[in-house]
PDB file of N, CA and C in Angstrom:
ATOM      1  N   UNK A   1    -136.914 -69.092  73.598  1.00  0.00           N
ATOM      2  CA  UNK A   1    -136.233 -70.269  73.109  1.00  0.00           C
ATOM      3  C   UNK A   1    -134.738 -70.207  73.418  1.00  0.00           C
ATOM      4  N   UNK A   2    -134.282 -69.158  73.316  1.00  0.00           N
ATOM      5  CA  UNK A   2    -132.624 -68.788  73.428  1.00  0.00           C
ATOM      6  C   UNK A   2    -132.484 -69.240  75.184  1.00  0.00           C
ATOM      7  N   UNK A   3    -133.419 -69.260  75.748  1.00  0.00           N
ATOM      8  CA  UNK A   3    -133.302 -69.382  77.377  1.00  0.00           C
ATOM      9  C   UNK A   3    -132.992 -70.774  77.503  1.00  0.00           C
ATOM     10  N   UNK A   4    -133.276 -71.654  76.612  1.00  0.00           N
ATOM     11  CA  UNK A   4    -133.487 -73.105  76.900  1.00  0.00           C
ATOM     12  C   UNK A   4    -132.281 -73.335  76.206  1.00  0.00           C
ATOM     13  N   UNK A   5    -131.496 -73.544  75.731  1.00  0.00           N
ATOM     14  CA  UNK A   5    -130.414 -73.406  75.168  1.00  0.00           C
ATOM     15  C   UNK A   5    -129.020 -72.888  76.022  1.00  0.00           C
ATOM     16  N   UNK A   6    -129.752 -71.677  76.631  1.00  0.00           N
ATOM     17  CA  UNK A   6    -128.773 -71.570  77.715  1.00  0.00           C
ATOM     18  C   UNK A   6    -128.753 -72.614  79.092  1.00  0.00           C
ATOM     19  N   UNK A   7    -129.874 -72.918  79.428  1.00  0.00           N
ATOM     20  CA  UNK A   7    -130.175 -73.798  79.983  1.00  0.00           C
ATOM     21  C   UNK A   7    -129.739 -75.090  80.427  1.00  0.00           C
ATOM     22  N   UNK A   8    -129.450 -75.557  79.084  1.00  0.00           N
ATOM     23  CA  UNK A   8    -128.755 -76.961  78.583  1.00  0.00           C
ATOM     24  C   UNK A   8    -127.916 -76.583  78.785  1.00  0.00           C
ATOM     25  N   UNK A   9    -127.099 -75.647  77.925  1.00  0.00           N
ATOM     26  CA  UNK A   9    -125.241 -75.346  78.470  1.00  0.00           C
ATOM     27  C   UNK A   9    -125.170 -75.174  79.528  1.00  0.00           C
ATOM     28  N   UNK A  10    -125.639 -74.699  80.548  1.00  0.00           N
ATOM     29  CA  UNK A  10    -125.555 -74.912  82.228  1.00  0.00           C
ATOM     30  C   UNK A  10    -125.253 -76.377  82.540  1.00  0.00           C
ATOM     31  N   UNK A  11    -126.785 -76.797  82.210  1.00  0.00           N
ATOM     32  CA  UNK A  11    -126.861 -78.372  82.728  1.00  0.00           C
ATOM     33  C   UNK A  11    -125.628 -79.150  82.467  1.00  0.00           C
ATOM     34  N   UNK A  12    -125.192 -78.558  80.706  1.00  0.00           N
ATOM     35  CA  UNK A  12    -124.166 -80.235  81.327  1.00  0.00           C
ATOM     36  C   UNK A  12    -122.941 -79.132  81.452  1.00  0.00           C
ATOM     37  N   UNK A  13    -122.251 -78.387  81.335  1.00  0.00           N
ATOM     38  CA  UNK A  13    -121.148 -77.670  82.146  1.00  0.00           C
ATOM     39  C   UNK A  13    -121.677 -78.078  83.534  1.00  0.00           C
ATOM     40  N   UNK A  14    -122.739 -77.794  84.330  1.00  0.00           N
ATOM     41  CA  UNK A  14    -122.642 -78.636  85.600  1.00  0.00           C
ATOM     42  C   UNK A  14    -122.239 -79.863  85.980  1.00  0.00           C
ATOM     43  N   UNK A  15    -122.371 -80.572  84.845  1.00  0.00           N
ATOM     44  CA  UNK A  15    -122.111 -81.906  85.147  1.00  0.00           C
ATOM     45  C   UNK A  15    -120.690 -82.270  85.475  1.00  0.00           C
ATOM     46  N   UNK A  16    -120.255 -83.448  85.899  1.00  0.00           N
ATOM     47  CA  UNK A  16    -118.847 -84.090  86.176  1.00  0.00           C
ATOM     48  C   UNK A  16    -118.209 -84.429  84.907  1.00  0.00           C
ATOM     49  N   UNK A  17    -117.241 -83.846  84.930  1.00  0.00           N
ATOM     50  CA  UNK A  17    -116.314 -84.571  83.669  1.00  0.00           C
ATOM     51  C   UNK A  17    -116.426 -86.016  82.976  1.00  0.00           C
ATOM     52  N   UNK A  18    -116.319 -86.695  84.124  1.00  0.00           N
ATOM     53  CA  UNK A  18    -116.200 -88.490  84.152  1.00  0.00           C
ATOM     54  C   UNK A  18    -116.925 -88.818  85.178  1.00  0.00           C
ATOM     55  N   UNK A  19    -117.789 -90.234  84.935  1.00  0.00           N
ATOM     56  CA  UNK A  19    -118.498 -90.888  85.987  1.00  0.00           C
ATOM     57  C   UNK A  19    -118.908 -92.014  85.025  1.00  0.00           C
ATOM     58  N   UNK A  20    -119.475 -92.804  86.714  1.00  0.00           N
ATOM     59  CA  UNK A  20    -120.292 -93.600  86.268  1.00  0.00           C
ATOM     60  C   UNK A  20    -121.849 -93.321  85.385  1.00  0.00           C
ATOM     61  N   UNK A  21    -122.644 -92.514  85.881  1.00  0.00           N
ATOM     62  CA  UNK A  21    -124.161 -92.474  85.136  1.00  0.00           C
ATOM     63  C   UNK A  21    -123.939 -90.926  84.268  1.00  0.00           C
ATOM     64  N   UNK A  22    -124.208 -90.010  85.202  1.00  0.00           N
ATOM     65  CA  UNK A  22    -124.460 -88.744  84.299  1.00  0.00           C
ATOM     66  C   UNK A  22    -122.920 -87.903  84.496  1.00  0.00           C
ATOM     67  N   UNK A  23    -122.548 -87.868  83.482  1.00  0.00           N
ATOM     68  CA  UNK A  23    -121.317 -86.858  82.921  1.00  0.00           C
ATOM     69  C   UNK A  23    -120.829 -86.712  81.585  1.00  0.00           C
ATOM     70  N   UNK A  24    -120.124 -85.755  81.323  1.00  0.00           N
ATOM     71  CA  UNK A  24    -119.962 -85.126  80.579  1.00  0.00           C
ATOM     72  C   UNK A  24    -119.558 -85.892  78.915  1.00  0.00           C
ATOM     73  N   UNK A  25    -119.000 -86.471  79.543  1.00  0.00           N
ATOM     74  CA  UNK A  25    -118.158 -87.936  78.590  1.00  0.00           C
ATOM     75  C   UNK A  25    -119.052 -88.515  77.760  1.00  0.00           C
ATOM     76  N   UNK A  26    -120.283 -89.355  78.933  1.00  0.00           N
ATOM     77  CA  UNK A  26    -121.745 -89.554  78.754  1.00  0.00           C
ATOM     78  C   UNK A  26    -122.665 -88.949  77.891  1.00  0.00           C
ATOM     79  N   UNK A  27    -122.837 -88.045  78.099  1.00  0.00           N
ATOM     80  CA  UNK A  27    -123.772 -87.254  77.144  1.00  0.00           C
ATOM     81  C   UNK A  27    -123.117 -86.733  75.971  1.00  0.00           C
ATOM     82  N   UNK A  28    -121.471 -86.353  75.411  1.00  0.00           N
ATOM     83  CA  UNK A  28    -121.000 -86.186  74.212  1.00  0.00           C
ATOM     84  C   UNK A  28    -121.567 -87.754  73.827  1.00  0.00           C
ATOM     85  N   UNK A  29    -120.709 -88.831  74.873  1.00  0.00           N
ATOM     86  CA  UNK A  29    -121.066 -90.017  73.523  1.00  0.00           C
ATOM     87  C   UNK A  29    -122.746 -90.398  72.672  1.00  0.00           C
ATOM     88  N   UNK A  30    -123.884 -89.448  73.732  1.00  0.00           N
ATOM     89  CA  UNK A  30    -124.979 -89.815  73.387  1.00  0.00           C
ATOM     90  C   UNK A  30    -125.217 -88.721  72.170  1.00  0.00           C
ATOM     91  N   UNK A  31    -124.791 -87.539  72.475  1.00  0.00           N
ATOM     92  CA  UNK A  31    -125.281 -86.971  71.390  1.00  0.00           C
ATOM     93  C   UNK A  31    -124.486 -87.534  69.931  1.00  0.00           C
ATOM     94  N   UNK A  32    -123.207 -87.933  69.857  1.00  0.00           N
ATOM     95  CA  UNK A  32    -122.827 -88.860  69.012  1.00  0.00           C
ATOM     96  C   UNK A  32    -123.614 -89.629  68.115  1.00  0.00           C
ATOM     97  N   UNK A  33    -123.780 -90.522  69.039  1.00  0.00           N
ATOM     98  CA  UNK A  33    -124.964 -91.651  68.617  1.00  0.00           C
ATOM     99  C   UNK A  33    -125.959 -91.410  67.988  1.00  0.00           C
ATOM    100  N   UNK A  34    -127.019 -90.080  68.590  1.00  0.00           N
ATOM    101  CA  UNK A  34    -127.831 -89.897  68.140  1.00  0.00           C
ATOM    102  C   UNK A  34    -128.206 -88.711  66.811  1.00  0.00           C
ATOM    103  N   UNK A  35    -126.723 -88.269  66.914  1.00  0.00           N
ATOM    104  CA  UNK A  35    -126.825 -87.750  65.341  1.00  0.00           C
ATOM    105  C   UNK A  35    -126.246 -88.487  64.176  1.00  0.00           C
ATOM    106  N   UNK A  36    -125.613 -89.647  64.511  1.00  0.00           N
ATOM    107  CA  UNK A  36    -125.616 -90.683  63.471  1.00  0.00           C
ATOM    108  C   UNK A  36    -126.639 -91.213  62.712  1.00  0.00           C
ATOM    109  N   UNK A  37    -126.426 -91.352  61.439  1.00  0.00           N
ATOM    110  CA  UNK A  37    -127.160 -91.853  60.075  1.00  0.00           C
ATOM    111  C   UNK A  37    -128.250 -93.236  60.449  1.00  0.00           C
ATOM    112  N   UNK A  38    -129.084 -93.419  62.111  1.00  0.00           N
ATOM    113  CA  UNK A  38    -129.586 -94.614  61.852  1.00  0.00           C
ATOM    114  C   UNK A  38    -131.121 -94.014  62.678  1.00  0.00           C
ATOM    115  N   UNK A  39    -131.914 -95.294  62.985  1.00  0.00           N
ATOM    116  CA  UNK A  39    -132.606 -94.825  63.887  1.00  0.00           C
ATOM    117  C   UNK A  39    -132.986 -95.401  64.984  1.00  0.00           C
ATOM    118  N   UNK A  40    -131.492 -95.121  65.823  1.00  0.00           N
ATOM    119  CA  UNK A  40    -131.215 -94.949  66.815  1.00  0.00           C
ATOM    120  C   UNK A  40    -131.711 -93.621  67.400  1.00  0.00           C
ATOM    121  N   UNK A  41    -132.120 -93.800  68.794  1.00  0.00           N
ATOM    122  CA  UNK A  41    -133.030 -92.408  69.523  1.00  0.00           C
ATOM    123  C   UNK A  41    -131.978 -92.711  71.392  1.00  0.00           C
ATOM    124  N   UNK A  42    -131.396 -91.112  71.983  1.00  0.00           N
ATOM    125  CA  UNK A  42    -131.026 -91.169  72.720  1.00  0.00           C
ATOM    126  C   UNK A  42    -131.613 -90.187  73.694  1.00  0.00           C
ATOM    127  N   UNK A  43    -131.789 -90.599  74.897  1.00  0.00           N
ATOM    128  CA  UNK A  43    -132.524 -89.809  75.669  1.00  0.00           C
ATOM    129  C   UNK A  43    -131.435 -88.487  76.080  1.00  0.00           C
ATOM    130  N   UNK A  44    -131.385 -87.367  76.779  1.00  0.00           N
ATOM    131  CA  UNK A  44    -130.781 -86.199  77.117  1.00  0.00           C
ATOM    132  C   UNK A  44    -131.069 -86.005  78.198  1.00  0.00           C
ATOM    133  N   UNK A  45    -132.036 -86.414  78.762  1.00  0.00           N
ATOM    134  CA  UNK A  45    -132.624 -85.839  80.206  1.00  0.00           C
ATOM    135  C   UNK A  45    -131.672 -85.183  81.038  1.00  0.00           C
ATOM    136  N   UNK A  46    -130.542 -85.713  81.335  1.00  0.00           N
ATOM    137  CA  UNK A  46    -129.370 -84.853  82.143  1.00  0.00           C
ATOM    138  C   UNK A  46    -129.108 -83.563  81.608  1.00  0.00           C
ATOM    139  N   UNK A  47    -128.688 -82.937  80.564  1.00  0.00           N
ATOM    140  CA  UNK A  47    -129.386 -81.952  80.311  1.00  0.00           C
ATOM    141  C   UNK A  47    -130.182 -81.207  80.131  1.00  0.00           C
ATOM    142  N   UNK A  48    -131.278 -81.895  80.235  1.00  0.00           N
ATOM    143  CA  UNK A  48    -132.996 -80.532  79.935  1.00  0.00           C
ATOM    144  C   UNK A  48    -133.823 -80.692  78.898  1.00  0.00           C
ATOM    145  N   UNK A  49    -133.108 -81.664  78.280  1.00  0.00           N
ATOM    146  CA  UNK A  49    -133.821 -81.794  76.989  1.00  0.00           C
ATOM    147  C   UNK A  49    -134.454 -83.054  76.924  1.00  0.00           C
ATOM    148  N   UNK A  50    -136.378 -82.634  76.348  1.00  0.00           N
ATOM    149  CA  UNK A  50    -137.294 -83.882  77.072  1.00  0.00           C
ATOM    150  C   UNK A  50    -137.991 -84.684  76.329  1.00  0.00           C
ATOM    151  N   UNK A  51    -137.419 -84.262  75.000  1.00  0.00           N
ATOM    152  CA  UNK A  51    -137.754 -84.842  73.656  1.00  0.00           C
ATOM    153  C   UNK A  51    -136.214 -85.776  72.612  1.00  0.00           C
ATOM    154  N   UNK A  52    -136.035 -87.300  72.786  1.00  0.00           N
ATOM    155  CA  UNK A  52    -135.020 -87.626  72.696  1.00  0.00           C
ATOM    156  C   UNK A  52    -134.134 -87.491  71.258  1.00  0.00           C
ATOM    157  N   UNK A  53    -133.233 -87.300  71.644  1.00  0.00           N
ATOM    158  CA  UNK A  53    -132.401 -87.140  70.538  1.00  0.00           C
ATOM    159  C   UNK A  53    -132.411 -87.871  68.813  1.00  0.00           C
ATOM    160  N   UNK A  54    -132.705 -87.511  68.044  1.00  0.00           N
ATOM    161  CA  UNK A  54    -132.722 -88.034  66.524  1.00  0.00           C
ATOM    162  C   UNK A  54    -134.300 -88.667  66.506  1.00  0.00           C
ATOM    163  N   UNK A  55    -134.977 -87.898  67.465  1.00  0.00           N
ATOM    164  CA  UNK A  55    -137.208 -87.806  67.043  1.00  0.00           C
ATOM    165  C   UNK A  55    -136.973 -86.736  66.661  1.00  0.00           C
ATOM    166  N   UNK A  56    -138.113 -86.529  65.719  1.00  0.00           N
ATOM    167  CA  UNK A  56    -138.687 -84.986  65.199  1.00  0.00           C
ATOM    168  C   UNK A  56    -139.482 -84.609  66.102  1.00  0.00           C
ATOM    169  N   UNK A  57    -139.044 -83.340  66.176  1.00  0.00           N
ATOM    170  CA  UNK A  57    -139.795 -82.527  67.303  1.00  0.00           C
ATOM    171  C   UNK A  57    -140.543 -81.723  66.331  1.00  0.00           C
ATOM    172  N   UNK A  58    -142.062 -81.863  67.123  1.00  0.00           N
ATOM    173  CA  UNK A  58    -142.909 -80.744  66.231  1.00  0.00           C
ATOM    174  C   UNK A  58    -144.188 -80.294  67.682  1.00  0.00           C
ATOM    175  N   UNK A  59    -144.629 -78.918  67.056  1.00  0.00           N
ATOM    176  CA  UNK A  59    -145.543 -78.658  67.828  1.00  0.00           C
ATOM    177  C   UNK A  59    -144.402 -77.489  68.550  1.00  0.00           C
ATOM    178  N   UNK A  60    -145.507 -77.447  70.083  1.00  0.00           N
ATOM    179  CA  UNK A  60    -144.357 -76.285  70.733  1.00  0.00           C
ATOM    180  C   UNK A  60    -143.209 -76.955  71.438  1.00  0.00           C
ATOM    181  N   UNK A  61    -142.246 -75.763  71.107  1.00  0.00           N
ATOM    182  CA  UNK A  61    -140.961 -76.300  71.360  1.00  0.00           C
ATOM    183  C   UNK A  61    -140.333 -76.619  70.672  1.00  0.00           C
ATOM    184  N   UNK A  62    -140.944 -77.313  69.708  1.00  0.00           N
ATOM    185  CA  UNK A  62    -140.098 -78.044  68.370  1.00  0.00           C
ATOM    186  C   UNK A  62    -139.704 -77.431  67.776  1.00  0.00           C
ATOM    187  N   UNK A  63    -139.885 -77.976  66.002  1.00  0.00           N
ATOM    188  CA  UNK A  63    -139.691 -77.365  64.943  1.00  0.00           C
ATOM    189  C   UNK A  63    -140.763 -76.954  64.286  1.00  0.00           C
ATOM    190  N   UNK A  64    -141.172 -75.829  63.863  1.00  0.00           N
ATOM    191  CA  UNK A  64    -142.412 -75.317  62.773  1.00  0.00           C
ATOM    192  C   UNK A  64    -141.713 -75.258  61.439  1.00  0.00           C
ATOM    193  N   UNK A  65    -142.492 -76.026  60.731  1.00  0.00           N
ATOM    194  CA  UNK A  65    -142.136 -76.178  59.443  1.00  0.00           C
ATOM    195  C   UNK A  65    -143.425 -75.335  58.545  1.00  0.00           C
ATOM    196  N   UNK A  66    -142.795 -74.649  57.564  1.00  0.00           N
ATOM    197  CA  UNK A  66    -143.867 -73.749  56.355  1.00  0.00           C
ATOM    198  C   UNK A  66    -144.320 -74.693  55.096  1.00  0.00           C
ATOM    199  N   UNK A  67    -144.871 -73.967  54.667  1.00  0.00           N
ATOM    200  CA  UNK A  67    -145.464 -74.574  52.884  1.00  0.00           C
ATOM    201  C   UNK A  67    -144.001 -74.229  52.520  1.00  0.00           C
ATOM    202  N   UNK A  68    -142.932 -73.503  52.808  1.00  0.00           N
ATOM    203  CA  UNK A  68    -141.713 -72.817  51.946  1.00  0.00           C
ATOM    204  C   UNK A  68    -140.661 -73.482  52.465  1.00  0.00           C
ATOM    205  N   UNK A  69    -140.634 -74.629  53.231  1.00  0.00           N
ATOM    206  CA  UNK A  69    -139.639 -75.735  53.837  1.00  0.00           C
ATOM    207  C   UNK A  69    -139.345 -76.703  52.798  1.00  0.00           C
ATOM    208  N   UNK A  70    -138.038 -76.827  52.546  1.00  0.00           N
ATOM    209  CA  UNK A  70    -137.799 -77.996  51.291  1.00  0.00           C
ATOM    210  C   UNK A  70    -136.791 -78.998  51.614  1.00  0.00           C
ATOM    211  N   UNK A  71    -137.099 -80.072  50.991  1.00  0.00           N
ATOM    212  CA  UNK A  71    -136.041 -80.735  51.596  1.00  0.00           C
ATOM    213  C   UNK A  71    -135.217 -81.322  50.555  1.00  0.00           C
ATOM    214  N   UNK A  72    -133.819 -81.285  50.813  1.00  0.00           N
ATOM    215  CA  UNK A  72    -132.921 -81.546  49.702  1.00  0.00           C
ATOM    216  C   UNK A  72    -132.317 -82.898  49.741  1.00  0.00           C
ATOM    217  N   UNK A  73    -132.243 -83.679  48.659  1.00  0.00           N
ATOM    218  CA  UNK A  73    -131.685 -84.803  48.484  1.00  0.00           C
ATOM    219  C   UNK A  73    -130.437 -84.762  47.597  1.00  0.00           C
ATOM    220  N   UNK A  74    -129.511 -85.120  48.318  1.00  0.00           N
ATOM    221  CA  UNK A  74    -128.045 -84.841  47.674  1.00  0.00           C
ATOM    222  C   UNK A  74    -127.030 -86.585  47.540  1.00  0.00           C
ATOM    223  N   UNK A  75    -126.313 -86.511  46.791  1.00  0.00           N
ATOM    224  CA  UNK A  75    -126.375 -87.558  46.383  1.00  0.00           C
ATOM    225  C   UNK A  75    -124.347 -87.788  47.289  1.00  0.00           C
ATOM    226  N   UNK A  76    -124.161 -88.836  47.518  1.00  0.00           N
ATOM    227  CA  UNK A  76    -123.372 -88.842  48.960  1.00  0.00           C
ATOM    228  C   UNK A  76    -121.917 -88.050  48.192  1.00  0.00           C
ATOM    229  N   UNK A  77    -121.770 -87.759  47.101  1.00  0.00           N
ATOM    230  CA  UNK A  77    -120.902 -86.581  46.642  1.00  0.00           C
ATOM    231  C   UNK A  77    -120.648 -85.528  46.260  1.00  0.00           C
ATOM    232  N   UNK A  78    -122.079 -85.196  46.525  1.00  0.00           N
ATOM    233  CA  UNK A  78    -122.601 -83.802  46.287  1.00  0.00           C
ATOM    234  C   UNK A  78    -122.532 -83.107  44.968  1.00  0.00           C
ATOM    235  N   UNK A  79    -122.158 -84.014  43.899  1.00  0.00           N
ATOM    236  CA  UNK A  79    -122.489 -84.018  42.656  1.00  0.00           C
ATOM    237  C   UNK A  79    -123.865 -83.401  41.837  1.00  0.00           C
ATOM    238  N   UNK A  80    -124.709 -84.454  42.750  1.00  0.00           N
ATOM    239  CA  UNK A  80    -126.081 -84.330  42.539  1.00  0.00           C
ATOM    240  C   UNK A  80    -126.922 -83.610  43.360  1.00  0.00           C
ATOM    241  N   UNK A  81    -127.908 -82.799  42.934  1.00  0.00           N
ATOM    242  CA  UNK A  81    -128.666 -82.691  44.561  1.00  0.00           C
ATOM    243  C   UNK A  81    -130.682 -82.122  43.664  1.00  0.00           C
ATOM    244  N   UNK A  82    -131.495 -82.077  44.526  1.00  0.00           N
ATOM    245  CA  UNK A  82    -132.953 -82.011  44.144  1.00  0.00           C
ATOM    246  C   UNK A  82    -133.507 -81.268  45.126  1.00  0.00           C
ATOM    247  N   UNK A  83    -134.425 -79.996  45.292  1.00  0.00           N
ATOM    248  CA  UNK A  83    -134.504 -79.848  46.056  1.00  0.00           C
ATOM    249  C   UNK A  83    -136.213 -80.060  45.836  1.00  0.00           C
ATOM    250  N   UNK A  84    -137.071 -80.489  46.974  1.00  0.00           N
ATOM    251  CA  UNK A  84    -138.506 -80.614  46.706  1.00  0.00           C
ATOM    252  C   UNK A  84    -138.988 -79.817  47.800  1.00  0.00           C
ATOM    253  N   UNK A  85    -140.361 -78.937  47.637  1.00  0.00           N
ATOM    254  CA  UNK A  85    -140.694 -78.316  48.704  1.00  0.00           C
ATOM    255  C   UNK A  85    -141.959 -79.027  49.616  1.00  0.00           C
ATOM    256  N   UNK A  86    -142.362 -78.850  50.750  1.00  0.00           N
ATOM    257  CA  UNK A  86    -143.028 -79.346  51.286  1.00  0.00           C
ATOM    258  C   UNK A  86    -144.763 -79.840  51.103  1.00  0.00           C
ATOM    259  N   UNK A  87    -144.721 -78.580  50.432  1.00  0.00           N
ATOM    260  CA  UNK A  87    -146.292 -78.228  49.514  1.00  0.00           C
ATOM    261  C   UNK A  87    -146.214 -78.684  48.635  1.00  0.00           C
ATOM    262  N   UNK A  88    -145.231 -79.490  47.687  1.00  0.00           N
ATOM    263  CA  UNK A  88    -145.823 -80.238  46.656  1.00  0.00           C
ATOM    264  C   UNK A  88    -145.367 -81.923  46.883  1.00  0.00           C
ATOM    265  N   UNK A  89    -145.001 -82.216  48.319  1.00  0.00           N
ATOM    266  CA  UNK A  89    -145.388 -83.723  48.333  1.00  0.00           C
ATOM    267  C   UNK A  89    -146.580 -84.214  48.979  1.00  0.00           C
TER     268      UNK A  89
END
């Protein structure tokens, strides 16, 4: 997994600073986008990556999630927070 990762940092360090289609500029603004709060989905392909940005990846490659995976709901001031585990929803 650590190989693919290196991988990607190749790919876009290869890339051009500035351009028209694939560069560097390009793909910060996509990963931007696609870690923003919506669901919005951005493709990566210029880097290596073949599953688009802000889908859940599961299976191989992805993410493996346990019965001991929880997910926390925090309240936007962090005042509050809940944590529920996977096995009991």
């Amino acid at each position: 997994m650590y190989t693919n990762y290196t991988d990607i940092t190749d790919n876009f360090l290869a890339l051009e600073n500035f351009g028209e289609k694939e560069s560097k500029d390009k793909v910060i603004t996509k990963i931007l986008r696609g870690l923003h709060a919506n669901a919005e989905r951005t493709s990566l392909k210029e880097i290596g990556l073949s599953t688009p940005l802000g889908q859940f990846q599961s299976g191989e490659g992805g993410i493996t999630l346990s019965d001991n995976t929880k997910i926390i709901y925090q309240s936007p001031t962090g005042l509050f927070e809940r944590h529920v585990y996977l096995k009991d929803l």
